[in-house]
C-alpha atoms as a PDB file:
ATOM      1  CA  UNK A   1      -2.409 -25.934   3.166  1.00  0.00           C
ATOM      2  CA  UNK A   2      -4.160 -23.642   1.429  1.00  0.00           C
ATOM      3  CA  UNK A   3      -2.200 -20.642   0.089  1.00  0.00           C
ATOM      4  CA  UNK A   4      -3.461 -16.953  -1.275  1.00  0.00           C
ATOM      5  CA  UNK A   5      -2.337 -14.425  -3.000  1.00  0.00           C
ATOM      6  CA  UNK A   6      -3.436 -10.748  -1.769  1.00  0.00           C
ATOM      7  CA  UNK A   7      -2.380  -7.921  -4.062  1.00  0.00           C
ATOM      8  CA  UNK A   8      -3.237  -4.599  -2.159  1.00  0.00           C
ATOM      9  CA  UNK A   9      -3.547  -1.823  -4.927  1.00  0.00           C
ATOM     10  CA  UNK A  10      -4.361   1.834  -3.288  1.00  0.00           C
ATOM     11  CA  UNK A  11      -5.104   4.070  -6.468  1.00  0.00           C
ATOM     12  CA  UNK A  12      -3.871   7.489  -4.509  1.00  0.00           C
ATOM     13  CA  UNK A  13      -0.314   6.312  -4.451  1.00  0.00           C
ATOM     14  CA  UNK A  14       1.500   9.591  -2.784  1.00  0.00           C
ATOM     15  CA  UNK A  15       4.888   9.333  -5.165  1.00  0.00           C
ATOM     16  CA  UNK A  16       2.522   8.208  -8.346  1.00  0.00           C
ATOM     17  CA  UNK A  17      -0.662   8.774  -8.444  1.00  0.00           C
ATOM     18  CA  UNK A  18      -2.625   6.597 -10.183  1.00  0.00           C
ATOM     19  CA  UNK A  19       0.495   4.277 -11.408  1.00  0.00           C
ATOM     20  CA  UNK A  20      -1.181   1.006 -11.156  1.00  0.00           C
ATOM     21  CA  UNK A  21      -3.520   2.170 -13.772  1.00  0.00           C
ATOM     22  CA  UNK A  22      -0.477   3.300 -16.254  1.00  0.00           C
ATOM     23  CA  UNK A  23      -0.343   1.301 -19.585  1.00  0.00           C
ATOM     24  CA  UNK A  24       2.829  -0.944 -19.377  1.00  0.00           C
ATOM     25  CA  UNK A  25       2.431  -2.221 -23.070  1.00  0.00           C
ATOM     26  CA  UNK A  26      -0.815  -2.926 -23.743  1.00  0.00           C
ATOM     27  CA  UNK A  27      -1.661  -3.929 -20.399  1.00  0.00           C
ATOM     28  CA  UNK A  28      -2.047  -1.976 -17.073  1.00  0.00           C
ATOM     29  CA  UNK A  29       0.853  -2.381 -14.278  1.00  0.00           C
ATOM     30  CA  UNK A  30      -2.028  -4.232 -11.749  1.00  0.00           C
ATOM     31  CA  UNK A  31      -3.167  -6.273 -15.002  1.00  0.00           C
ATOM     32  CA  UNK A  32       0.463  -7.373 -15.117  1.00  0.00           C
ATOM     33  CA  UNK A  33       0.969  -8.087 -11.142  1.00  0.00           C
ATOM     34  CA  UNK A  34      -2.353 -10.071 -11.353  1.00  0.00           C
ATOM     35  CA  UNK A  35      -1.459 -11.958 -14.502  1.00  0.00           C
ATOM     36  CA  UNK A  36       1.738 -12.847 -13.309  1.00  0.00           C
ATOM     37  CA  UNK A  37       1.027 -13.754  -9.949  1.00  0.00           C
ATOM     38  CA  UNK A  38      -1.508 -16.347 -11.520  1.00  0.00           C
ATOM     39  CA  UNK A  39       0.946 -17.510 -13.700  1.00  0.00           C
ATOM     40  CA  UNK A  40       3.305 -18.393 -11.109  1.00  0.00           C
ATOM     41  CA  UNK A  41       0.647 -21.527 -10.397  1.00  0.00           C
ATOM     42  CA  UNK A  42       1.555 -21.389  -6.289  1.00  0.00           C
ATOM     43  CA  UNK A  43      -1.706 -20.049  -5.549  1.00  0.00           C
ATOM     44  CA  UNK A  44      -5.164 -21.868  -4.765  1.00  0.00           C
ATOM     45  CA  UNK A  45      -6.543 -18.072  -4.926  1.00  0.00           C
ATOM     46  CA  UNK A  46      -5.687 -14.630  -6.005  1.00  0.00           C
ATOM     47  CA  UNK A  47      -7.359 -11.540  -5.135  1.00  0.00           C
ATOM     48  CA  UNK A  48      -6.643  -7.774  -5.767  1.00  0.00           C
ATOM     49  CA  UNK A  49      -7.602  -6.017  -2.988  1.00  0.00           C
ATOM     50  CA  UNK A  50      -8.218  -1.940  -3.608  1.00  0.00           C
ATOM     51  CA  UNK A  51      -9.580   0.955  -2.344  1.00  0.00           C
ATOM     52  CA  UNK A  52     -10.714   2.176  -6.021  1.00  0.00           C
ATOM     53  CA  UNK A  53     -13.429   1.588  -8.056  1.00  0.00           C
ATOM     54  CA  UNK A  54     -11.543   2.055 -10.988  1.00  0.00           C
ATOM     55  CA  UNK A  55      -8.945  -0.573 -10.508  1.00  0.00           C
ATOM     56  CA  UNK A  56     -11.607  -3.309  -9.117  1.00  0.00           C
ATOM     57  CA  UNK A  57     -13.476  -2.623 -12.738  1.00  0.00           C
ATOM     58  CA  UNK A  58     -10.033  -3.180 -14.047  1.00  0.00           C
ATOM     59  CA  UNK A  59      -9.723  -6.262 -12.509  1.00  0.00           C
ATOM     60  CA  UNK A  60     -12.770  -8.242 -12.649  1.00  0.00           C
ATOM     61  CA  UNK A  61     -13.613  -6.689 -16.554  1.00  0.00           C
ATOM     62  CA  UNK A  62     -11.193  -8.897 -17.046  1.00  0.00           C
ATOM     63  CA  UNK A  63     -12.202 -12.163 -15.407  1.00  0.00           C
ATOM     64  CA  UNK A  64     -10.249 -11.336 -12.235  1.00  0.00           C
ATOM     65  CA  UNK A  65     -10.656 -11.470  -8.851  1.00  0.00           C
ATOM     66  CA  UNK A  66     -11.263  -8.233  -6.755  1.00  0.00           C
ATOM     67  CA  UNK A  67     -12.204  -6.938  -3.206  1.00  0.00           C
ATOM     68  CA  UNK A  68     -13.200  -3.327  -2.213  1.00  0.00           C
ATOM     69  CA  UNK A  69     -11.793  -2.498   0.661  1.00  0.00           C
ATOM     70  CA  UNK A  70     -13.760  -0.697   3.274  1.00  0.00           C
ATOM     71  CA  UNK A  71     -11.136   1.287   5.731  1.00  0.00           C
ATOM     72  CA  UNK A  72      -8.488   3.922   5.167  1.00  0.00           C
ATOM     73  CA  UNK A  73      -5.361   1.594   6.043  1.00  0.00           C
ATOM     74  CA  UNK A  74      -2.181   2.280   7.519  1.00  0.00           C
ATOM     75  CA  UNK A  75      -0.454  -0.431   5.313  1.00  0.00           C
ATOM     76  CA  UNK A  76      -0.986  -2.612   2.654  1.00  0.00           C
ATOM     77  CA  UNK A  77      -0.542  -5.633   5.371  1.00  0.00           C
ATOM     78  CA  UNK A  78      -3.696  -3.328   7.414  1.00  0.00           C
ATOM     79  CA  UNK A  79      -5.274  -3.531   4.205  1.00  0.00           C
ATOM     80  CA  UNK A  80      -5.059  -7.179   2.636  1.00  0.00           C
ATOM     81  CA  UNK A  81      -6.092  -8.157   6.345  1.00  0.00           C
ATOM     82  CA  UNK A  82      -9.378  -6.806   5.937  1.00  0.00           C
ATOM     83  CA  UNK A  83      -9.536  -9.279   3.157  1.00  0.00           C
ATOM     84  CA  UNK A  84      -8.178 -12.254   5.003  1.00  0.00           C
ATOM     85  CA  UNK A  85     -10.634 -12.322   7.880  1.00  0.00           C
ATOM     86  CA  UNK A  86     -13.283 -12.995   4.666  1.00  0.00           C
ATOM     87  CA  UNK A  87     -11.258 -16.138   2.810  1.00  0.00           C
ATOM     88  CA  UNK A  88     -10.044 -19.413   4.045  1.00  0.00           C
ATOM     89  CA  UNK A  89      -6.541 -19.799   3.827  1.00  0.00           C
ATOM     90  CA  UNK A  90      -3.218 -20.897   5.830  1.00  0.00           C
ATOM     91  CA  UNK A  91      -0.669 -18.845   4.259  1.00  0.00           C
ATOM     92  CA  UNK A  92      -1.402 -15.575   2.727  1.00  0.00           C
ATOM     93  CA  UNK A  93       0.930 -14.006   0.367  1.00  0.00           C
ATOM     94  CA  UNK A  94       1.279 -10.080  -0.211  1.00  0.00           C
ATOM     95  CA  UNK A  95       2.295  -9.307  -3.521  1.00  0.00           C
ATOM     96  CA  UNK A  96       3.027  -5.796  -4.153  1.00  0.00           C
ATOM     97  CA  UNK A  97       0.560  -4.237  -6.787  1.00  0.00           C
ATOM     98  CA  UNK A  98       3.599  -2.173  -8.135  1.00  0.00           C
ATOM     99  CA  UNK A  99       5.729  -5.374  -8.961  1.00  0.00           C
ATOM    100  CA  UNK A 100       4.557  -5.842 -12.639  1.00  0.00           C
ATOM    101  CA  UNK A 101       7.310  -8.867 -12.951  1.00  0.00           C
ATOM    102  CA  UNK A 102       6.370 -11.323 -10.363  1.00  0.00           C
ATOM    103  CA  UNK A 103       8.338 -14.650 -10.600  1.00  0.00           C
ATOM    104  CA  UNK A 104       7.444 -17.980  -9.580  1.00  0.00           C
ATOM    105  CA  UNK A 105      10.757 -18.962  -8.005  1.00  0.00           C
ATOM    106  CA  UNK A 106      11.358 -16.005  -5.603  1.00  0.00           C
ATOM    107  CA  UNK A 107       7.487 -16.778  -3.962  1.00  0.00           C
ATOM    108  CA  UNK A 108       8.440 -20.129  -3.923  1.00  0.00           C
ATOM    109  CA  UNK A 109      11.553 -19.896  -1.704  1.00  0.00           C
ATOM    110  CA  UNK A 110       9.438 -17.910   0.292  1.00  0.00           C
ATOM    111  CA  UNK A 111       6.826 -20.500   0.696  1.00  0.00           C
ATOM    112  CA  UNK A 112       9.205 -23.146   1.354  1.00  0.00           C
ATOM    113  CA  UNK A 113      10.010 -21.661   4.780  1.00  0.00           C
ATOM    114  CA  UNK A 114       6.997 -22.288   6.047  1.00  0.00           C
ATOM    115  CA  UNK A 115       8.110 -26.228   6.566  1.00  0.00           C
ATOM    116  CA  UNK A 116       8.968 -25.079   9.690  1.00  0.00           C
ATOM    117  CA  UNK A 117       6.043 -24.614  11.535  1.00  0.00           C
ATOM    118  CA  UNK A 118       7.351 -21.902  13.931  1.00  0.00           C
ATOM    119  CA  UNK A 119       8.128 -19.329  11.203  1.00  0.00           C
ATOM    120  CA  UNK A 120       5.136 -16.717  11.078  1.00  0.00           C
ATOM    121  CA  UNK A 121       6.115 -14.232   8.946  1.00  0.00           C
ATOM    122  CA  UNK A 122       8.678 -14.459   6.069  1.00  0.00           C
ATOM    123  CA  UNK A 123       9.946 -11.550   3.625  1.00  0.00           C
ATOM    124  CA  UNK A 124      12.206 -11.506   0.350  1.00  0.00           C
ATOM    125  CA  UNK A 125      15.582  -9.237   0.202  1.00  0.00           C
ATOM    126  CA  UNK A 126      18.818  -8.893  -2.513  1.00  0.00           C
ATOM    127  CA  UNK A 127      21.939  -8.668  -2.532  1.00  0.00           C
ATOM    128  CA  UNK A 128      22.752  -4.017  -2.428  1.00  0.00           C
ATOM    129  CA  UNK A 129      25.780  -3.546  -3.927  1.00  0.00           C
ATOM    130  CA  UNK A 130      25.295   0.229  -5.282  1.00  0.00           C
ATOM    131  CA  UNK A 131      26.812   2.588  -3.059  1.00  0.00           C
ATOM    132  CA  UNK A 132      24.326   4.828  -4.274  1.00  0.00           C
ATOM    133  CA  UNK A 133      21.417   2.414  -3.770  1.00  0.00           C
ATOM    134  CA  UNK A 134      22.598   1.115  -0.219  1.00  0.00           C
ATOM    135  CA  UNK A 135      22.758   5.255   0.685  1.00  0.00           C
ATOM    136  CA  UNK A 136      19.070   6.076  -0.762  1.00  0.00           C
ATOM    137  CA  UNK A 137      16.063   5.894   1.733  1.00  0.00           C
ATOM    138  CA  UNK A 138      13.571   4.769  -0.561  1.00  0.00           C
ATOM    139  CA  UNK A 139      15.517   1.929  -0.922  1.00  0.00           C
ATOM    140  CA  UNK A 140      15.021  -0.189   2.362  1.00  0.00           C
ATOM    141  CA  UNK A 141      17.612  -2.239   3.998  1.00  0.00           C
ATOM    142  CA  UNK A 142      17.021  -5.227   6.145  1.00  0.00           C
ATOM    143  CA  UNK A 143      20.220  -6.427   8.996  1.00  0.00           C
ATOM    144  CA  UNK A 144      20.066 -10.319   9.385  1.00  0.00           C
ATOM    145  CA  UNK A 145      21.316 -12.899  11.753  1.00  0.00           C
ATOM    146  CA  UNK A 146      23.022 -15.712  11.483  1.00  0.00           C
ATOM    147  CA  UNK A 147      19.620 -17.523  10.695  1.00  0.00           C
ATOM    148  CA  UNK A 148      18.634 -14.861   8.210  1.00  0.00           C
ATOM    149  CA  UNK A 149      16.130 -13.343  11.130  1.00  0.00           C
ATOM    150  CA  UNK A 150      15.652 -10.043  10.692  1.00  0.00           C
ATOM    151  CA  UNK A 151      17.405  -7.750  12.998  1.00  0.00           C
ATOM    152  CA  UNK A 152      16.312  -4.646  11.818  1.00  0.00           C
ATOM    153  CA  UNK A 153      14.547  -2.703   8.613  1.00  0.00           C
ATOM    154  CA  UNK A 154      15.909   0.838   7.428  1.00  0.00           C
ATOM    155  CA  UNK A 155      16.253   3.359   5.223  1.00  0.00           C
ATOM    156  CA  UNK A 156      19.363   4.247   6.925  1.00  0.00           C
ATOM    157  CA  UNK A 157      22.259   2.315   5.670  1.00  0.00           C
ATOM    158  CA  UNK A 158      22.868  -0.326   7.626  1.00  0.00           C
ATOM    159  CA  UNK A 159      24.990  -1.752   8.988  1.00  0.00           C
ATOM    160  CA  UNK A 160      27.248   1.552   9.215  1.00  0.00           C
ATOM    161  CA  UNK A 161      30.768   0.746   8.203  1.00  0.00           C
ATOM    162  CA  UNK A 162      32.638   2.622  10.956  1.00  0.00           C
ATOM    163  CA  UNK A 163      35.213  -0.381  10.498  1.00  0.00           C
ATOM    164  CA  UNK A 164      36.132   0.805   6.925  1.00  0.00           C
ATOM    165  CA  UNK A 165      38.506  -2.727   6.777  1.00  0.00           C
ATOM    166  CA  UNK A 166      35.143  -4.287   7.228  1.00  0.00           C
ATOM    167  CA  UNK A 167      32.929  -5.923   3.849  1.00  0.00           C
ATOM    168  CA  UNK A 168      29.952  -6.038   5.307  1.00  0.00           C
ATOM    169  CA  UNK A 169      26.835  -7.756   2.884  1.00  0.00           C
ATOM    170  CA  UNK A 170      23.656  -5.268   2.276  1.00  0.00           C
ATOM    171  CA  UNK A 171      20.371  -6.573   1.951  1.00  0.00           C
ATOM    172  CA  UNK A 172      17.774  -4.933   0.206  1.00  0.00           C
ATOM    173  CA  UNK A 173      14.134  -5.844   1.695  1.00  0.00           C
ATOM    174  CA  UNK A 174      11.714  -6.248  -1.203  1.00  0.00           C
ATOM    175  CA  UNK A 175       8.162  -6.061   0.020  1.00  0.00           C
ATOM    176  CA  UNK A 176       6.910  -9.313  -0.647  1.00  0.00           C
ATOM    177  CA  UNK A 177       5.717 -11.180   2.545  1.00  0.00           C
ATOM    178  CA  UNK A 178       4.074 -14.670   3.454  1.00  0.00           C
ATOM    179  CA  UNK A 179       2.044 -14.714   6.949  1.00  0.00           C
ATOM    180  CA  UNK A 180       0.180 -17.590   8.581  1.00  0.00           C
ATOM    181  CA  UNK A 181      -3.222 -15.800   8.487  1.00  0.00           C
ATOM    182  CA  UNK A 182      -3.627 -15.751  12.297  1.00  0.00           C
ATOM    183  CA  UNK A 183      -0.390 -13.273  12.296  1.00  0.00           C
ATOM    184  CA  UNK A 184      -1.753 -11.008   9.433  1.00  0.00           C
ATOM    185  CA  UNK A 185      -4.873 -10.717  11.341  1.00  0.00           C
ATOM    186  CA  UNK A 186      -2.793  -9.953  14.502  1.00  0.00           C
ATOM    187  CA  UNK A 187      -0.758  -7.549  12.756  1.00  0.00           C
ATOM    188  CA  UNK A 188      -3.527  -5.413  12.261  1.00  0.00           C
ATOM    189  CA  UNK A 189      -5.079  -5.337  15.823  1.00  0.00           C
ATOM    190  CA  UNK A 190      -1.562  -3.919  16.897  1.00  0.00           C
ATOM    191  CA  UNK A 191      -1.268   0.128  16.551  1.00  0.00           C
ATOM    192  CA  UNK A 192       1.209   1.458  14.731  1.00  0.00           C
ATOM    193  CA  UNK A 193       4.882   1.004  16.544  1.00  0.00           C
ATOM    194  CA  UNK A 194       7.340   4.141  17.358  1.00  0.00           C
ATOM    195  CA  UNK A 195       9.709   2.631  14.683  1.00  0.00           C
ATOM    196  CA  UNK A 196       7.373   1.645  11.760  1.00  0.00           C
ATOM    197  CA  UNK A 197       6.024   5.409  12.415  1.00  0.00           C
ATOM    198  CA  UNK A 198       9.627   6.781  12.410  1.00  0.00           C
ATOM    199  CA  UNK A 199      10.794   4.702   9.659  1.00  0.00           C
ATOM    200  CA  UNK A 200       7.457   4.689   8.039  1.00  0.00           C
ATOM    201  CA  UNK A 201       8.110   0.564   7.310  1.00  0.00           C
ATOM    202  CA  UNK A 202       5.240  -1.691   8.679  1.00  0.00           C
ATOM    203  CA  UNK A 203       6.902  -4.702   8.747  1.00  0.00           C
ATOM    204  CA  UNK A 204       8.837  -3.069  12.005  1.00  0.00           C
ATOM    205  CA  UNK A 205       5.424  -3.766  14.024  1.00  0.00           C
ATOM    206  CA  UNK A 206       6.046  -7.371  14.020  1.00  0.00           C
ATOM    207  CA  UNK A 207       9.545  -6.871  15.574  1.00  0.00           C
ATOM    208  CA  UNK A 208       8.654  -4.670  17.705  1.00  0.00           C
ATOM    209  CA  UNK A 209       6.166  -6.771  18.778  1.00  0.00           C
ATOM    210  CA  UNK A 210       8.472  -9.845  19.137  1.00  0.00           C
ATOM    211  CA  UNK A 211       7.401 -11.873  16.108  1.00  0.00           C
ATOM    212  CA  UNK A 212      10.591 -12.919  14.138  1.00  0.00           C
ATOM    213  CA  UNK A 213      10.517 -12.372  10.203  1.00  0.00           C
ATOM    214  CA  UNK A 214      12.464 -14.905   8.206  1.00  0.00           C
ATOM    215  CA  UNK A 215      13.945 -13.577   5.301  1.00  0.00           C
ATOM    216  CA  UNK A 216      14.692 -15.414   2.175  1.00  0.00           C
ATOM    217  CA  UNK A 217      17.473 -14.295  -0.295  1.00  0.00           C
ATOM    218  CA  UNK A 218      16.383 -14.118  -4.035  1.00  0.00           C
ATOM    219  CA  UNK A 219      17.452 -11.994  -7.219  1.00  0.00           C
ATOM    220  CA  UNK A 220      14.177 -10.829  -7.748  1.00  0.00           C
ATOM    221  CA  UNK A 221      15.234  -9.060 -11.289  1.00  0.00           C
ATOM    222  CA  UNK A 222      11.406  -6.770 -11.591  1.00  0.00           C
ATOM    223  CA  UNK A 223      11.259  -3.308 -11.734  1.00  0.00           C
ATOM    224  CA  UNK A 224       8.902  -1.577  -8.683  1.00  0.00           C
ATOM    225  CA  UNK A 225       6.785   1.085 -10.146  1.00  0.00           C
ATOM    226  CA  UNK A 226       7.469   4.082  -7.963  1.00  0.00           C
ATOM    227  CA  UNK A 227       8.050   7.188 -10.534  1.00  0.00           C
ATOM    228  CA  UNK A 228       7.662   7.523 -14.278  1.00  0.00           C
ATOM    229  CA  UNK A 229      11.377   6.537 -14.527  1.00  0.00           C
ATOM    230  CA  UNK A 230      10.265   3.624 -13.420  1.00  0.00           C
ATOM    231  CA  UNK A 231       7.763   2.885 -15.523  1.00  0.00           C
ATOM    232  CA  UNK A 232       9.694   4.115 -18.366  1.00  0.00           C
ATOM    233  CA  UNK A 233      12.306   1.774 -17.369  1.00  0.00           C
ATOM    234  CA  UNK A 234       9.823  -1.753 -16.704  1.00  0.00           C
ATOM    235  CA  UNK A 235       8.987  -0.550 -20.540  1.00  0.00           C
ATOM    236  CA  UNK A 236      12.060  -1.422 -21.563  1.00  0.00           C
ATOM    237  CA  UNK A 237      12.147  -4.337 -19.638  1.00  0.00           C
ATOM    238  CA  UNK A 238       8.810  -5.695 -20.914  1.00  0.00           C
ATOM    239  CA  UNK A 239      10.026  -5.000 -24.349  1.00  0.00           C
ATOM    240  CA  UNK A 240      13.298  -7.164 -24.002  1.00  0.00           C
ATOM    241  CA  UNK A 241      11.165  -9.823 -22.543  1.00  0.00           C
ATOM    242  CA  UNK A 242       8.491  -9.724 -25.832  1.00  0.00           C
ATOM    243  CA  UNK A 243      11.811  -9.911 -28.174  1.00  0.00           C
ATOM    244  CA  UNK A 244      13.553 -13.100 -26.849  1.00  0.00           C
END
């Protein structure tokens, strides 16, 4: 099978502006997705895939790989499936542009699922323990089956406790997805679902559209670049990494 990487990387972020294109060391945040993401050695490909002139010079100044996309996109699924229906591939992977510290063995669970030929769609998610992290919206939950099918994404918390004798686990869905290419490019000829709107998630347009998501528990130690906290705190992180 042939497998690619897709890194979506929309300059106009609406919490950041322009973060992809902050300096994380001497490197920008999509330099260090990209980088990484090759380094993992899983991929036959990897593309960035942006609506920005300035981050495709980024990219492909520096020997990279880059697409322009054409379309104002709902998503960044909407938007690396633009790419998709211009490469050859069997499994394409989504790697967030804001996920500087991409490891090889979280993508690699995820790819492993894909044995089974009737899995679609597959996702990453951690272990929430926080009380403070399991009750903040901008950090998604996911509710699982048995099978570790997901139920349902929120930024809710769920599931509610209103058995307080209960201990339930909390999952924490990190936006990292593998799709057979036929259900990216179906993805994107759905509209936009009442949930995903509500919830403003867009992996809820595959369940409500009846196409399971597998997820795959990891501990997917990164840092997501969502606020200058954030990349204040990936700075430290990067530094600890450079002393060892």
């Amino acid at each position: 099978m042939k497998i690619v990487a897709l890194i979506p990387a929309r300059y106009a972020a609406t919490r950041y502006p322009a973060k992809l294109m902050q300096l994380l060391g001497n490197k920008t945040v999509i330099r260090h997705t990209y980088n990484n993401t090759i380094a993992t050695g899983l991929f036959d490909e990897v593309w960035v895939v942006t609506d920005s002139n300035v981050i495709f010079n980024e990219i492909t100044e520096h020997g990279g790989k880059a697409l322009m996309s054409k379309k104002n996109h709902e998503s960044g699924s909407d938007r690396i499936a633009e790419a998709a229906e211009q490469l050859e591939a069997d499994i394409i992977v989504n790697v967030q542009g804001d996920e500087p510290f991409v490891q090889k063995e979280p993508l690699q669970k995820l790819l492993q699922v894909f044995s089974d030929t009737q899995v679609q769609v597959a996702s990453l998610m951690q272990v929430l323990e926080d009380e403070k992290l399991i009750a903040d919206p901008n950090y998604v939950k996911v509710a699982v089956n048995k099978n570790n099918d997901a139920l349902f994404f929120s930024r809710s918390i769920i599931p509610y406790r209103r058995d307080t004798s209960t201990n339930p686990v909390y999952y924490e869905h990190i936006g990292v997805y593998a799709f057979k290419k036929q259900a990216l490019l179906q993805f994107t000829n759905w509209p936009v679902t009442p949930l995903e709107a509500a919830e403003k998630i867009e992996c809820l347009r595959y369940l409500e559209n009846g196409v399971p998501i597998k997820m795959v528990v990891t501990e997917y130690m990164g840092v997501e670049i969502d606020t200058p906290a954030d990349l204040e705190k990936a700075g430290k992180l990067l530094q600890g990494k450079e002393e060892k």
